[in-house]
N, C-alpha and C. Protein backbone atom coordinates (compact mmCIF):
# COMPACT_ATOMS: atom_id res chain seq x y z
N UNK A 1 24.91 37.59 -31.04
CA UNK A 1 24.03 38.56 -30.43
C UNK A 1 24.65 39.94 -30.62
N UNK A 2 24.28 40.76 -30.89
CA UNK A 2 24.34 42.10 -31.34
C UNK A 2 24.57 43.07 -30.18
N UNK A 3 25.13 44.26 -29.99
CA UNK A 3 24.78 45.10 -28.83
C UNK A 3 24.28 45.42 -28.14
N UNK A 4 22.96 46.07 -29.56
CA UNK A 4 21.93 46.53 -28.95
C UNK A 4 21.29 44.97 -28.32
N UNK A 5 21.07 44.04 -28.50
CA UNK A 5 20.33 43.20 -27.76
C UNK A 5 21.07 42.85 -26.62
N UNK A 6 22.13 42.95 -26.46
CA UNK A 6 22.88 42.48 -25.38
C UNK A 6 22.33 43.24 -24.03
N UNK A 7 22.46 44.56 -24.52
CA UNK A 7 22.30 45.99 -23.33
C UNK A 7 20.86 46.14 -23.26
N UNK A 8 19.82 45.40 -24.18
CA UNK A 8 18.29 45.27 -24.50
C UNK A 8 18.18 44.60 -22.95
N UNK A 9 18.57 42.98 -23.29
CA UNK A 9 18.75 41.97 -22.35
C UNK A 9 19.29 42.25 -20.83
N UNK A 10 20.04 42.83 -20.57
CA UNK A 10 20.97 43.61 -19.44
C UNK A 10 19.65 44.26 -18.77
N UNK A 11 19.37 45.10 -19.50
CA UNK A 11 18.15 46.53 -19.12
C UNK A 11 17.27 45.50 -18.33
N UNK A 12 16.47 44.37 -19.39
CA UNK A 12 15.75 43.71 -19.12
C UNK A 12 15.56 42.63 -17.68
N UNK A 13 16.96 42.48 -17.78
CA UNK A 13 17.10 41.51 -16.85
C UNK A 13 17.13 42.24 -15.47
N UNK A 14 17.75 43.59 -15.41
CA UNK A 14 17.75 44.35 -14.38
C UNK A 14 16.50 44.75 -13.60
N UNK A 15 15.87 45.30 -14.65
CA UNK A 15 14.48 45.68 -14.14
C UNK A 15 13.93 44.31 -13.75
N UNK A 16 13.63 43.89 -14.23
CA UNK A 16 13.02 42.43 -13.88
C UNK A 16 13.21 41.96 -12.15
N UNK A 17 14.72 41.74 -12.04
CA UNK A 17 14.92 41.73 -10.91
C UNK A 17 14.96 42.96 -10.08
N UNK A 18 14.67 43.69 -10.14
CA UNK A 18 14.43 45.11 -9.33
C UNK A 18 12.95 45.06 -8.68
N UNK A 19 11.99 44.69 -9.82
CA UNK A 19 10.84 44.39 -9.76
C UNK A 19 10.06 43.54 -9.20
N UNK A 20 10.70 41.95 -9.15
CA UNK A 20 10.53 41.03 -8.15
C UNK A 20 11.08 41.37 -6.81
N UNK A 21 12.10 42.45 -6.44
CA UNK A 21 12.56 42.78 -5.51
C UNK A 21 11.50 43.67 -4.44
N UNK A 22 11.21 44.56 -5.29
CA UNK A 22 9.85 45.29 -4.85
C UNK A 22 8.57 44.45 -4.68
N UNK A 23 8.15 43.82 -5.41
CA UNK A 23 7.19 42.88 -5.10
C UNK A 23 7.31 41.73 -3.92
N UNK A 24 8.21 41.61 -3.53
CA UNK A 24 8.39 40.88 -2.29
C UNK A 24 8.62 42.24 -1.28
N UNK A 25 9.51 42.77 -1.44
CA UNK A 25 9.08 44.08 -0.27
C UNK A 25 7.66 44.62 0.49
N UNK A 26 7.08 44.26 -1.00
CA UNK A 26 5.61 45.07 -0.58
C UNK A 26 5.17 44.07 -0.13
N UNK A 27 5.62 42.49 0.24
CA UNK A 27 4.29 41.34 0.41
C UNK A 27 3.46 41.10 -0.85
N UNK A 28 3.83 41.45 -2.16
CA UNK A 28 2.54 41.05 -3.04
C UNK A 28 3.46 39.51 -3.97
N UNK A 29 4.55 39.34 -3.53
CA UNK A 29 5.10 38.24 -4.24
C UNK A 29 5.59 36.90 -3.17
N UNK A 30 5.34 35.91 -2.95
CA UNK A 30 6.10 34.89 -1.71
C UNK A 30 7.85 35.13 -2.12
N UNK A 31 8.27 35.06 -0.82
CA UNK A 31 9.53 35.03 -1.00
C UNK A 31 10.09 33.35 -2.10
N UNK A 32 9.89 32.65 -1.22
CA UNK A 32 10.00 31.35 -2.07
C UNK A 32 9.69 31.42 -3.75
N UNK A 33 8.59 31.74 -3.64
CA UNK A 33 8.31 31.91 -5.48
C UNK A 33 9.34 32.99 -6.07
N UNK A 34 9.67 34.22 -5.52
CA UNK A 34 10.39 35.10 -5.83
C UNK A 34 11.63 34.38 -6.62
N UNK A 35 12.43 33.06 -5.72
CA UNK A 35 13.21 32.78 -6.17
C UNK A 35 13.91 32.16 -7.37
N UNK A 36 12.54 31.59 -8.03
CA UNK A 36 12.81 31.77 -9.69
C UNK A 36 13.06 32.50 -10.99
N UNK A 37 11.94 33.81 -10.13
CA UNK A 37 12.03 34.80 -10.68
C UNK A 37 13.65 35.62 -11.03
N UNK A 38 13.88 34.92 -9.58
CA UNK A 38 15.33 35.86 -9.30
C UNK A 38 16.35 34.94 -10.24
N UNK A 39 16.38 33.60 -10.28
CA UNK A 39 17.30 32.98 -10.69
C UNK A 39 17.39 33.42 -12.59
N UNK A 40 15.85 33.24 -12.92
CA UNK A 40 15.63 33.88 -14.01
C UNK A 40 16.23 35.14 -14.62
N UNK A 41 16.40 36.09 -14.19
CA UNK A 41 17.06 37.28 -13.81
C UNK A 41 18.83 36.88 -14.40
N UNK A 42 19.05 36.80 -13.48
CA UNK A 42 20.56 36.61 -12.79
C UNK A 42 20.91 35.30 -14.47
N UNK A 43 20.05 34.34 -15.09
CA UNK A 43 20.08 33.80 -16.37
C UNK A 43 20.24 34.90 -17.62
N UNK A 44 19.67 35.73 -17.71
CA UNK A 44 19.18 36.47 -19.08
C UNK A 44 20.56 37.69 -18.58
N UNK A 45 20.56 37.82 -17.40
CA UNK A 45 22.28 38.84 -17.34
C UNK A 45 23.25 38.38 -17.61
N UNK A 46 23.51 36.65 -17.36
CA UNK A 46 24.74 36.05 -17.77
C UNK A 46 24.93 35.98 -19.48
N UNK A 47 23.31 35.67 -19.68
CA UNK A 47 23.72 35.78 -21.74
C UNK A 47 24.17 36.98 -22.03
N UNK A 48 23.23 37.80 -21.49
CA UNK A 48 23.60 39.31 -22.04
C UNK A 48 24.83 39.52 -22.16
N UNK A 49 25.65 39.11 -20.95
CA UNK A 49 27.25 39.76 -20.58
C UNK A 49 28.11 38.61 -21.22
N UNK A 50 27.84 37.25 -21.66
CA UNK A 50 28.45 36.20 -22.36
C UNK A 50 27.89 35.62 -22.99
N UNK A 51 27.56 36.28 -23.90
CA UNK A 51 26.79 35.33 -25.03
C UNK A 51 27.47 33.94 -25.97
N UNK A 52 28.47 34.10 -25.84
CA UNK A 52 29.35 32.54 -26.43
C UNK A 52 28.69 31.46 -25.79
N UNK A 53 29.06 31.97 -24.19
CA UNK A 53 28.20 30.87 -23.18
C UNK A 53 27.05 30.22 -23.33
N UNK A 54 26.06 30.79 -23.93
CA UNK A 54 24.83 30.27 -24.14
C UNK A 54 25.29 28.78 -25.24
N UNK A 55 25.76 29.49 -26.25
CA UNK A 55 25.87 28.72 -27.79
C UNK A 55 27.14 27.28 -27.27
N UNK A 56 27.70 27.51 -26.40
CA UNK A 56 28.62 26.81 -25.27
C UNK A 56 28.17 25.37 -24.92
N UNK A 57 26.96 25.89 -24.06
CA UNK A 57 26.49 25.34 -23.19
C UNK A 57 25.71 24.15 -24.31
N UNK A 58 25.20 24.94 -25.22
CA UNK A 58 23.97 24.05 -26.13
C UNK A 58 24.86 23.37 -27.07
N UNK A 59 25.81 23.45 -27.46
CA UNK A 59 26.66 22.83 -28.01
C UNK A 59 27.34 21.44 -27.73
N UNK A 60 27.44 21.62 -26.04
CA UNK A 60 28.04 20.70 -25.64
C UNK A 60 26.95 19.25 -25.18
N UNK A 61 25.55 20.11 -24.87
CA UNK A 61 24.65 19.35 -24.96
C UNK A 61 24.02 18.85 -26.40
N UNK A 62 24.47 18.90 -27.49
CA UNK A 62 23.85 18.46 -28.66
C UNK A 62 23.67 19.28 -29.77
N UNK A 63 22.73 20.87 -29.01
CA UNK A 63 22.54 21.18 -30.06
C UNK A 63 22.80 22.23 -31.04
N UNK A 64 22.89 22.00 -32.25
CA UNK A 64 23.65 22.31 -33.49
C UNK A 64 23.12 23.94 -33.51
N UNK A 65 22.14 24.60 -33.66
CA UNK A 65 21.32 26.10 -33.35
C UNK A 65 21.59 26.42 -31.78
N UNK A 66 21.78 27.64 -31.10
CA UNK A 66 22.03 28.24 -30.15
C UNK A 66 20.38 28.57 -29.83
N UNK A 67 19.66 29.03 -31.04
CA UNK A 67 18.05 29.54 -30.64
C UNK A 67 17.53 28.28 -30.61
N UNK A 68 17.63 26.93 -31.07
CA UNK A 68 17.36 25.82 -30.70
C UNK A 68 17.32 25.62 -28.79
N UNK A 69 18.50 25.62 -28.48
CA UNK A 69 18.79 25.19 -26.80
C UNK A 69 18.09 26.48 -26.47
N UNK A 70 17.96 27.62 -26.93
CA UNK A 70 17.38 28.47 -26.19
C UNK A 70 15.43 28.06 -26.07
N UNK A 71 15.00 28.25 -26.88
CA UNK A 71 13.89 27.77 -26.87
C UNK A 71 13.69 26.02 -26.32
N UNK A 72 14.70 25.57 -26.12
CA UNK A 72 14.32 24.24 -25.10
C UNK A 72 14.49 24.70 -24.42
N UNK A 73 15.46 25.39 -23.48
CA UNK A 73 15.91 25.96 -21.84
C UNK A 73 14.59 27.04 -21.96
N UNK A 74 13.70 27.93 -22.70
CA UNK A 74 12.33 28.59 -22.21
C UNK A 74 11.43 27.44 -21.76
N UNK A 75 11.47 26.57 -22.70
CA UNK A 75 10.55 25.42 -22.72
C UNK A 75 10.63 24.78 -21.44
N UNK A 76 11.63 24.40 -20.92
CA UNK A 76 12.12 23.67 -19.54
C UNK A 76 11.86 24.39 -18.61
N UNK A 77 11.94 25.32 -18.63
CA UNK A 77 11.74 26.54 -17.82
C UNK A 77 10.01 26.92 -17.60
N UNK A 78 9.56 26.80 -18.06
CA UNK A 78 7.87 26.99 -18.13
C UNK A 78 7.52 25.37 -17.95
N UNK A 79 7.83 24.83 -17.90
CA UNK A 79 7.02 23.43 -17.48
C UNK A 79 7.28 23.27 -16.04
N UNK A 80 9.06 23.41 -15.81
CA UNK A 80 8.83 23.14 -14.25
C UNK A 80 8.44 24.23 -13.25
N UNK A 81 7.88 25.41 -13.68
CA UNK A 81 7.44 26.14 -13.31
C UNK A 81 5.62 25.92 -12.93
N UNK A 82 4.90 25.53 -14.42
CA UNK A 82 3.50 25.11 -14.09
C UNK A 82 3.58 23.97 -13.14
N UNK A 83 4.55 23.00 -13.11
CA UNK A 83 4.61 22.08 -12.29
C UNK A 83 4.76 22.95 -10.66
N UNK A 84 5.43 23.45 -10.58
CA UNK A 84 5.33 24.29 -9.25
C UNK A 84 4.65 25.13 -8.87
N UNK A 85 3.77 25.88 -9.64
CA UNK A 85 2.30 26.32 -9.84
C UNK A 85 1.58 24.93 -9.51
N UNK A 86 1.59 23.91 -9.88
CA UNK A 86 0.22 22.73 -9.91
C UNK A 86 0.18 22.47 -8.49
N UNK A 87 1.39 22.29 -8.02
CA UNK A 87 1.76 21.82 -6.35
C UNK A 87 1.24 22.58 -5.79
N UNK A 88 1.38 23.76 -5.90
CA UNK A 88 0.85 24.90 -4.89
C UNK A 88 -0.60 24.86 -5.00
N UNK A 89 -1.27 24.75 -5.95
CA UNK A 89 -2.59 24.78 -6.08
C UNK A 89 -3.02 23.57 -5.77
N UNK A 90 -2.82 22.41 -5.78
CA UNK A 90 -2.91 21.24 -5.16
C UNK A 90 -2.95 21.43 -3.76
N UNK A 91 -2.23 21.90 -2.99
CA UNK A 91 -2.18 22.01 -1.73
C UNK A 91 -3.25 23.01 -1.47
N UNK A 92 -3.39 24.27 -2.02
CA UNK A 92 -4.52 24.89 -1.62
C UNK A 92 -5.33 24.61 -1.87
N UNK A 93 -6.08 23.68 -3.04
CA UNK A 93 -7.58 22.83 -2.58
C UNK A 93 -7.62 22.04 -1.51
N UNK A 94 -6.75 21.20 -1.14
CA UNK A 94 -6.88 20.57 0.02
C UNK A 94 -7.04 21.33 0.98
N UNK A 95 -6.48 22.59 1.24
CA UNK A 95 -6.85 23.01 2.22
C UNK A 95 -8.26 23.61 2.31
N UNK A 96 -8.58 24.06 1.59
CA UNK A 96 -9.54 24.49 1.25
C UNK A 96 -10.87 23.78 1.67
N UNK A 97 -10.76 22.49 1.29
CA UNK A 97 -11.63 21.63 1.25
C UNK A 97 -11.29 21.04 2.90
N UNK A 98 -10.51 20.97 3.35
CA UNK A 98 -10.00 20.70 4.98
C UNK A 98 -10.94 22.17 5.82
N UNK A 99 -10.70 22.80 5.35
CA UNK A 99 -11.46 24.38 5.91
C UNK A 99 -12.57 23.99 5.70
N UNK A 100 -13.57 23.77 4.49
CA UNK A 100 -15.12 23.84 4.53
C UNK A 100 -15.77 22.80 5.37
N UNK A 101 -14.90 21.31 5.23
CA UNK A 101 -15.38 20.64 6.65
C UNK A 101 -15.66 21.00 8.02
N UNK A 102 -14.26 21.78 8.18
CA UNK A 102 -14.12 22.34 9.71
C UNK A 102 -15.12 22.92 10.09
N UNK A 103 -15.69 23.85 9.39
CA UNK A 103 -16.68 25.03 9.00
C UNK A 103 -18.18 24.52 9.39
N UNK A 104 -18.10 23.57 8.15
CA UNK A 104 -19.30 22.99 8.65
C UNK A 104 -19.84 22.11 9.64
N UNK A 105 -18.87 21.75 10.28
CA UNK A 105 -18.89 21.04 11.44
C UNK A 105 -18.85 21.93 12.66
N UNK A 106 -18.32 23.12 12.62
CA UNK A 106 -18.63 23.89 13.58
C UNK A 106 -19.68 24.86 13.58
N UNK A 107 -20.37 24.44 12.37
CA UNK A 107 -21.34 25.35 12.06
C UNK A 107 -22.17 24.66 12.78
N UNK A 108 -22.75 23.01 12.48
CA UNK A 108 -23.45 22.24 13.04
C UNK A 108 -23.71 21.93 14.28
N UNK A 109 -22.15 22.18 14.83
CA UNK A 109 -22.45 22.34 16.36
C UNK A 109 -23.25 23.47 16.91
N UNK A 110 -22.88 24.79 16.81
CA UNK A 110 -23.39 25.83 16.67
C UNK A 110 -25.18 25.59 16.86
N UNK A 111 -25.46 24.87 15.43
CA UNK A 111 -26.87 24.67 15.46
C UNK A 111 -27.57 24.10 16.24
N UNK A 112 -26.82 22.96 16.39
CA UNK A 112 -27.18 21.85 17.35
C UNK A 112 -27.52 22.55 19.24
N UNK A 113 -26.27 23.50 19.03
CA UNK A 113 -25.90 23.66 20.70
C UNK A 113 -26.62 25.06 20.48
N UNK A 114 -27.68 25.33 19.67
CA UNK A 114 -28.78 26.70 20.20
C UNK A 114 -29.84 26.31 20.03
N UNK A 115 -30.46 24.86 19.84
CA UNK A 115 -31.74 24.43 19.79
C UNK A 115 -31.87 23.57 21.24
């Protein structure tokens, strides 16, 4: 990895987490979700500042390319993520659908109890 990408990556990773920082400040991010974001972060600063480490790490797991393990660790990284996206949205149809019952059942009463 080169300099300029190193201090590219650094910049990147900074703002990033600066940004999820503010976005939970303001309430527009869950704290909980934040925390991938953040871990994410605090990932792309450790390559930046040790890049051996990366080629290290993938090495010791198998593989022979460094942009190889990298593009599996994005890859890993975006799946268990939609997976934690799916949960959340899973739970909010149910609720959802728990709400329109309620709704309509108190709607019905409503009807019932003004005729």
């Amino acid at each position: 990895m080169t300099f300029v990408t190193q201090v590219f990556a650094a910049i990147f990773a900074v703002v990033l987490f600066v940004y999820v920082i503010n976005l939970v400040s303001k309430g527009r991010l869950s704290l909980k979700y934040s925390f991938f974001w953040l871990l994410l972060s605090v990932l792309i600063l450790i390559a930046a500042f040790f890049p051996g480490f990366i080629g290290t790490v993938g090495e010791l797991l198998g593989f022979v390319l460094t942009t190889n393990f990298v593009f599996f660790l994005g890859l890993f990284l975006l799946l268990a993520f939609s997976l934690m996206l799916s949960v959340v949205v899973s739970k909010q149809a149910s609720s959802i659908k728990n709400l329109t019952q309620r709704l309509a059942v108190v709607e019905k009463e409503l009807k019932d109890s003004s005729l």
